[in-house]
N, C-alpha and C. Protein backbone atom coordinates (compact mmCIF):
# COMPACT_ATOMS: atom_id res chain seq x y z
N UNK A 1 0.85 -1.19 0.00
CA UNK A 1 0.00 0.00 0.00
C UNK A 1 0.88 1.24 0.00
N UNK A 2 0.47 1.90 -0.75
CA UNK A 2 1.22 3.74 -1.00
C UNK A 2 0.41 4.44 -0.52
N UNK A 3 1.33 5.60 0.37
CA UNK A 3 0.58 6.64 0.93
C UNK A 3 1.22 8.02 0.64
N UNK A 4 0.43 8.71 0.48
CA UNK A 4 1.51 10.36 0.04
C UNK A 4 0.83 11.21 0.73
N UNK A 5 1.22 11.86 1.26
CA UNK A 5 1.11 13.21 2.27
C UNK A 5 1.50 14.23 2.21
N UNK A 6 0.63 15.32 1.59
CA UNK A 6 1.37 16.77 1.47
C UNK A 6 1.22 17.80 2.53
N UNK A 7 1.96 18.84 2.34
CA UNK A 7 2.53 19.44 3.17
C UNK A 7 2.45 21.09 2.13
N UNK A 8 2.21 22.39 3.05
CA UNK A 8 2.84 23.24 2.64
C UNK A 8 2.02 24.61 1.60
N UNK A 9 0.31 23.83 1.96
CA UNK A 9 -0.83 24.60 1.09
C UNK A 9 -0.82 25.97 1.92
N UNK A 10 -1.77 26.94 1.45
CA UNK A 10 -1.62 28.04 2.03
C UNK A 10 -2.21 28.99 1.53
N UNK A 11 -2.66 30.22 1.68
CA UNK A 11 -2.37 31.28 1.19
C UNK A 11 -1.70 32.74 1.09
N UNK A 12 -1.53 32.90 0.23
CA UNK A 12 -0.02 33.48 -0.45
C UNK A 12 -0.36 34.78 -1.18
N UNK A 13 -0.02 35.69 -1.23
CA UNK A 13 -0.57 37.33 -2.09
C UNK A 13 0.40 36.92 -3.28
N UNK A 14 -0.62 37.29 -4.46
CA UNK A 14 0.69 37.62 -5.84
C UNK A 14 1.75 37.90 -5.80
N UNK A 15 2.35 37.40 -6.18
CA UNK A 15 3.96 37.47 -6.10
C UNK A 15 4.97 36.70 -5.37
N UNK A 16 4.01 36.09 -4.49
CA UNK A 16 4.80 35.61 -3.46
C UNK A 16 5.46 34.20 -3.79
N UNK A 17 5.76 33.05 -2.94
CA UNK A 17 6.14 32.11 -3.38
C UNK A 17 5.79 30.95 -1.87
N UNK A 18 5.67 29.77 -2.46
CA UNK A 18 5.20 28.63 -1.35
C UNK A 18 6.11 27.46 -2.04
N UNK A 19 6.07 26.53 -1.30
CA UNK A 19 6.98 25.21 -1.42
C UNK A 19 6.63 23.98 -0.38
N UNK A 20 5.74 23.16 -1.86
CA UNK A 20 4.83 22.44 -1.13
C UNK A 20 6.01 21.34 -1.16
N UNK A 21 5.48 19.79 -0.80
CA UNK A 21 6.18 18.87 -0.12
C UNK A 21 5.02 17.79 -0.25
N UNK A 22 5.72 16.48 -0.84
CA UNK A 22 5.26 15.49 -0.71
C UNK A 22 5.89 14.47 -0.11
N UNK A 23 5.45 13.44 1.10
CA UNK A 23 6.34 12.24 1.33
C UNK A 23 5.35 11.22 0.86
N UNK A 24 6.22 9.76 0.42
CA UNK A 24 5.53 9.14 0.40
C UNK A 24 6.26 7.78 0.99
N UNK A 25 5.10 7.00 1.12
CA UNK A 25 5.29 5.71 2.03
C UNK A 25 5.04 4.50 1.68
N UNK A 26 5.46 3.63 1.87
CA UNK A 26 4.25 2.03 1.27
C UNK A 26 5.92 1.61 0.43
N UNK A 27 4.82 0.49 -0.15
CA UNK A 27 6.10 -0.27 -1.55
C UNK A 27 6.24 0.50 -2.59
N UNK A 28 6.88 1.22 -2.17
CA UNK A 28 7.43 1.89 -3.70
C UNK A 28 8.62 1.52 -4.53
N UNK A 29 8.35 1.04 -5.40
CA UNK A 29 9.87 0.70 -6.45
C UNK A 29 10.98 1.43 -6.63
N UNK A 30 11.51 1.22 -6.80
CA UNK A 30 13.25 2.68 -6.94
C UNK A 30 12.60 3.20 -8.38
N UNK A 31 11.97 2.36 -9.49
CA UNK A 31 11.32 3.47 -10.51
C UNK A 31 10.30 3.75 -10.36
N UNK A 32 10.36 5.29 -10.24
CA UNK A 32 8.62 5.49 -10.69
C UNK A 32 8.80 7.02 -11.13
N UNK A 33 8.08 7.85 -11.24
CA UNK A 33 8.09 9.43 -11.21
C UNK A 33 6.98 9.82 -9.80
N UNK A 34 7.37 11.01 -9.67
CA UNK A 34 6.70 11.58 -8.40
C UNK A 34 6.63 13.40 -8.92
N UNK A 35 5.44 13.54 -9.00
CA UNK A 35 5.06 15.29 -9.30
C UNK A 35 3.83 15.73 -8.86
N UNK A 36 3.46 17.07 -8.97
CA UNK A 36 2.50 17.50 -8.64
C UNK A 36 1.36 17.70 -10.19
N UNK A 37 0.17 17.76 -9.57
CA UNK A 37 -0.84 18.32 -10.49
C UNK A 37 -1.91 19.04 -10.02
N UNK A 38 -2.94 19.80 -10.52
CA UNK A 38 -3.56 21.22 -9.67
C UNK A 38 -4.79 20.65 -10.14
N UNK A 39 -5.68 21.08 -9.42
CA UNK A 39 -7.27 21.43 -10.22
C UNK A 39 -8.24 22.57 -9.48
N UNK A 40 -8.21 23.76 -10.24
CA UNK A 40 -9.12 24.42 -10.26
C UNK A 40 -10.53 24.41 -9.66
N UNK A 41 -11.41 25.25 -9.43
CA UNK A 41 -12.83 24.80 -9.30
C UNK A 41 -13.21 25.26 -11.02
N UNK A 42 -13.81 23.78 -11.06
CA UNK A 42 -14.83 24.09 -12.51
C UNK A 42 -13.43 23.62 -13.40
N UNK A 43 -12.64 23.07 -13.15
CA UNK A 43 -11.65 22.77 -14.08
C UNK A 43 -11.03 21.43 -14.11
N UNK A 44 -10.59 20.82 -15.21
CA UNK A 44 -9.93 19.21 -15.01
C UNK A 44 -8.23 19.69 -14.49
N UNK A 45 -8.32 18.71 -13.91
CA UNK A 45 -6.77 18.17 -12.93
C UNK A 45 -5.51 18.64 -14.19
N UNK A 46 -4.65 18.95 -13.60
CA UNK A 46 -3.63 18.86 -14.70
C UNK A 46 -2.43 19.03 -14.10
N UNK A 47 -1.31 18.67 -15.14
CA UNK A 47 0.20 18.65 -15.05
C UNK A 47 0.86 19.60 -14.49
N UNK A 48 1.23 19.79 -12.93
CA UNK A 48 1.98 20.84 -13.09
C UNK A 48 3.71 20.67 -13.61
N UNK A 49 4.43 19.73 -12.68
CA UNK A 49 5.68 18.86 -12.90
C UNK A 49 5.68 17.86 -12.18
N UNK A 50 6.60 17.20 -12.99
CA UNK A 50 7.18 15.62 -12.73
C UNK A 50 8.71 15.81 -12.89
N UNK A 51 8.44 14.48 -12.32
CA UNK A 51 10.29 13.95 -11.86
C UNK A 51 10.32 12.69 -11.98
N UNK A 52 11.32 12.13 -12.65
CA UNK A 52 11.31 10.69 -12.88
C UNK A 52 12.42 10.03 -11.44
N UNK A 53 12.44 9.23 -11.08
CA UNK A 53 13.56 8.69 -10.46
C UNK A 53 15.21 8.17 -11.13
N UNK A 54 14.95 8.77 -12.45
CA UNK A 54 16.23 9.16 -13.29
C UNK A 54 16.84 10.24 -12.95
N UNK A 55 15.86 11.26 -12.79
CA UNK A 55 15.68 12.80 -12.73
C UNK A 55 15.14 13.25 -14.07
N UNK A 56 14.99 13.00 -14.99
CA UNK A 56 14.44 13.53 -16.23
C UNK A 56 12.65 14.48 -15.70
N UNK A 57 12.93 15.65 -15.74
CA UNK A 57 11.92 16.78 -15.09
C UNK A 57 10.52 17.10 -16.33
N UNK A 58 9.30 18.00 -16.40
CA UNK A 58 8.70 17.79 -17.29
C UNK A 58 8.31 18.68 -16.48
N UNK A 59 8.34 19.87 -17.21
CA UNK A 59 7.61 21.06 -16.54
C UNK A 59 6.25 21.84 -17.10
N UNK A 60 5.01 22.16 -17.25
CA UNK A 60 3.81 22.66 -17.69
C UNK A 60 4.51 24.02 -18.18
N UNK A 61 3.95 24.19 -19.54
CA UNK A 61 3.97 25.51 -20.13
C UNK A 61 3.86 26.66 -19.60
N UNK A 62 2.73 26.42 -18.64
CA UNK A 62 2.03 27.24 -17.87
C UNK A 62 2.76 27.58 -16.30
N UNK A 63 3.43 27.14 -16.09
CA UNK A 63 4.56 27.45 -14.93
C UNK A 63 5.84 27.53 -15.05
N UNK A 64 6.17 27.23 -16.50
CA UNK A 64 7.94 27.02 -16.36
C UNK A 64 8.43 28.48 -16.47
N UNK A 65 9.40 28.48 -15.48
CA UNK A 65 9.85 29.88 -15.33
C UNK A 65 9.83 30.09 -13.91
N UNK A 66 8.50 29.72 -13.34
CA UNK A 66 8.03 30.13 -11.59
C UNK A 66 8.32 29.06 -11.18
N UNK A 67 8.63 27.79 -11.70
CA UNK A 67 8.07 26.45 -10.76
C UNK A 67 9.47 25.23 -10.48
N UNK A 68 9.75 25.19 -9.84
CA UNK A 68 10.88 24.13 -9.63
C UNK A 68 10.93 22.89 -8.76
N UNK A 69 10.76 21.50 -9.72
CA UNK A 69 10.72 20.70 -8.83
C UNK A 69 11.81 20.02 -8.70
N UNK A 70 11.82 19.14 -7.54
CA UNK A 70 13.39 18.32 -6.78
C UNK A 70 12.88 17.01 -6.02
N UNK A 71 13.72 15.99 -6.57
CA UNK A 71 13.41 15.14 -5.01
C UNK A 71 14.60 14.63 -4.06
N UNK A 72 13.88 14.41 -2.79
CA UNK A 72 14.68 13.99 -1.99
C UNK A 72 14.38 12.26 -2.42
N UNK A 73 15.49 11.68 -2.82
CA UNK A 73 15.06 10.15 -3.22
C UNK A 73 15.58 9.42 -1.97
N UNK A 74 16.39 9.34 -0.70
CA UNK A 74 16.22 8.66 0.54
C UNK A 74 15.26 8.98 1.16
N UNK A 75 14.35 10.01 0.86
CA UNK A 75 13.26 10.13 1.81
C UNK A 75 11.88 9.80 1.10
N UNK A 76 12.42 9.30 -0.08
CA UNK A 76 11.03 9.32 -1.03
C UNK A 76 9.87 10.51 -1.21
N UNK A 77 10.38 11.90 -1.10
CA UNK A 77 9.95 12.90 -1.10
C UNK A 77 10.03 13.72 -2.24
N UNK A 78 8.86 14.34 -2.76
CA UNK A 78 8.92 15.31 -4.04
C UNK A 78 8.88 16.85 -3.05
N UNK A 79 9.71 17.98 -3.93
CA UNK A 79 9.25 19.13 -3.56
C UNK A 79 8.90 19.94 -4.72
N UNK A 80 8.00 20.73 -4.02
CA UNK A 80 7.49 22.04 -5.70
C UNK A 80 8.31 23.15 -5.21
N UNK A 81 8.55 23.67 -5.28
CA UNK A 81 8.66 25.60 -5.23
C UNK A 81 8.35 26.34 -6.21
N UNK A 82 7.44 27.31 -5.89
CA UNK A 82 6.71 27.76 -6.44
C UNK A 82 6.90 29.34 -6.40
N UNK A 83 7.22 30.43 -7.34
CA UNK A 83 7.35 31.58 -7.11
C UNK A 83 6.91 32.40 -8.07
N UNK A 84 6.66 34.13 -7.66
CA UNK A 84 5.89 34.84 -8.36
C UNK A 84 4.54 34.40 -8.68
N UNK A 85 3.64 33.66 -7.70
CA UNK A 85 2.53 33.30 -7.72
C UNK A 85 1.62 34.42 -8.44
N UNK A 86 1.01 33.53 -9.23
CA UNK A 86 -0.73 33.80 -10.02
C UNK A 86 -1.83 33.90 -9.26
N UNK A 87 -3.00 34.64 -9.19
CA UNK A 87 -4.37 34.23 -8.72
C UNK A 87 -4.55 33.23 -9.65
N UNK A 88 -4.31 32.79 -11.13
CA UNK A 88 -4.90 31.51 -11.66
C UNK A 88 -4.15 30.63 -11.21
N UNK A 89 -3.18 30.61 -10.53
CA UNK A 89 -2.36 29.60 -9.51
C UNK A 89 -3.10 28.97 -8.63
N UNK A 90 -3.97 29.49 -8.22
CA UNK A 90 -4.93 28.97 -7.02
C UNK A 90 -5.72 27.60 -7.50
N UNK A 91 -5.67 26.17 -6.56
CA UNK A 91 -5.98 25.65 -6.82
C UNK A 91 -6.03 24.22 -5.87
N UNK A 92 -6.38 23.35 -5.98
CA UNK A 92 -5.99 22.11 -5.19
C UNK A 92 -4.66 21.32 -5.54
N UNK A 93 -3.42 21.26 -5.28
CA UNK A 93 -2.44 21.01 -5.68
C UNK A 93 -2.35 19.40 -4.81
N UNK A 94 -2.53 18.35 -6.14
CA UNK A 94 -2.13 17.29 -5.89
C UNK A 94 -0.92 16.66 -6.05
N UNK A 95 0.10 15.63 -4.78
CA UNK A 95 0.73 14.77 -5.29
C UNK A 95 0.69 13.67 -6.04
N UNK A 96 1.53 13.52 -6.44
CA UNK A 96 0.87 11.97 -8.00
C UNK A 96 2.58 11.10 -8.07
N UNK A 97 2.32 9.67 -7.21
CA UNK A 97 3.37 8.41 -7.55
C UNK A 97 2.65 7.67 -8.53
N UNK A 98 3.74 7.71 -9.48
CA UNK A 98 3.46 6.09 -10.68
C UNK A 98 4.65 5.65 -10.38
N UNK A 99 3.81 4.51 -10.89
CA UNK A 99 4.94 3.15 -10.42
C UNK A 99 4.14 2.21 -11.29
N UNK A 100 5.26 2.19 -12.69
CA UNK A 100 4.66 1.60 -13.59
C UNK A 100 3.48 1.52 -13.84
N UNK A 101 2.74 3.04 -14.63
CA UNK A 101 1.67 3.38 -15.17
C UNK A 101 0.88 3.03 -14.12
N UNK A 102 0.41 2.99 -13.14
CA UNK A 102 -0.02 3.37 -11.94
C UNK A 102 -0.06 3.83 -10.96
N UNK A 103 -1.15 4.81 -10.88
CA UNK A 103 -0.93 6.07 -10.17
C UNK A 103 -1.62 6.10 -8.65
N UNK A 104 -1.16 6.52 -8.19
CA UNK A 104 -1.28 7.02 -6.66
C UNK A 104 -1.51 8.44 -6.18
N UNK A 105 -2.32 9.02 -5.39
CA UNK A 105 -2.27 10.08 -5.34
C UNK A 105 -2.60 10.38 -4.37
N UNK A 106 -2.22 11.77 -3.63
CA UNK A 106 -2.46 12.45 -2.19
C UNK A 106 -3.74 12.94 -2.06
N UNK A 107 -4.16 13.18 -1.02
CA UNK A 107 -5.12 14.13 -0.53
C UNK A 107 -5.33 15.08 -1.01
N UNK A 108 -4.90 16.48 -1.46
CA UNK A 108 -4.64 17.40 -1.92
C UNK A 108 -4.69 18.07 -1.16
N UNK A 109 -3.45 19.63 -1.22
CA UNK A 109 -3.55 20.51 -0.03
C UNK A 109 -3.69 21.95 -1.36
N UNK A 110 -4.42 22.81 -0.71
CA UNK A 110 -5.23 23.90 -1.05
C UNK A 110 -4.37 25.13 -0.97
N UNK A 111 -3.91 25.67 -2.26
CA UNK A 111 -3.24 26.81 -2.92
C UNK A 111 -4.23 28.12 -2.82
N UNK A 112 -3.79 29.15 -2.60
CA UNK A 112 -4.73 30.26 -2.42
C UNK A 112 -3.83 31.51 -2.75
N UNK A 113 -4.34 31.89 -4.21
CA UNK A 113 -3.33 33.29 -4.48
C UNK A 113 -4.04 34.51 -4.58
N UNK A 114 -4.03 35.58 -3.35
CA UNK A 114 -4.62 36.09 -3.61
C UNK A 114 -4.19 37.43 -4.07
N UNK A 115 -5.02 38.48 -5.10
CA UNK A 115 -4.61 39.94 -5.75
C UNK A 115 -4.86 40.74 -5.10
């Protein structure tokens, strides 16, 4: 069983910057990728970044520039950092483990950017 637990939601005034945190727990394989993804109200889930356990990164159009992800791989931990925050930034920011095309995902912790 996989468990992921985030850390690090908030709210934040434009401009600012947050740095969320995922751990995760259970059987996890040494391959998998570990990233975040957001969803809006009234909107489908989507990509923010990934990280492979290669390191090969995959960053959204829509954040590259503000958004940097990293992992801690002895702790089995993803981090986001996030800067120069958007109000369309605001959102439910989920963690997401695959492990061989199966996905796992956190709770979601709650982004709040406000203008």
């Amino acid at each position: 069983q996989v468990q992921l637990v985030e850390f690090g939601g908030g709210l934040v005034q434009a401009g600012g910057s947050l740095r969320l945190s995922c751990a995760a727990s259970g059987s996890i394989f040494s391959s998998n990728t570990m990233g975040w993804y957001r969803q809006a109200p009234g909107e489908e889930r989507e990509l923010v970044a990934r990280i492979s356990s290669g390191g090969t990164i995959h960053i959204a159009d829509s954040v590259k520039g503000r958004v940097t992800i990293s992992r801690d791989y002895a702790k089995n931990t993803v981090y986001l950092q996030m800067n120069d925050l958007k109000p369309e930034d605001t959102a439910v920011y989920y963690c997401n483990l695959d492990i061989a095309s199966r996905p796992y995902w956190g709770k979601g912790t709650l982004v709040t950017v406000s203008s």
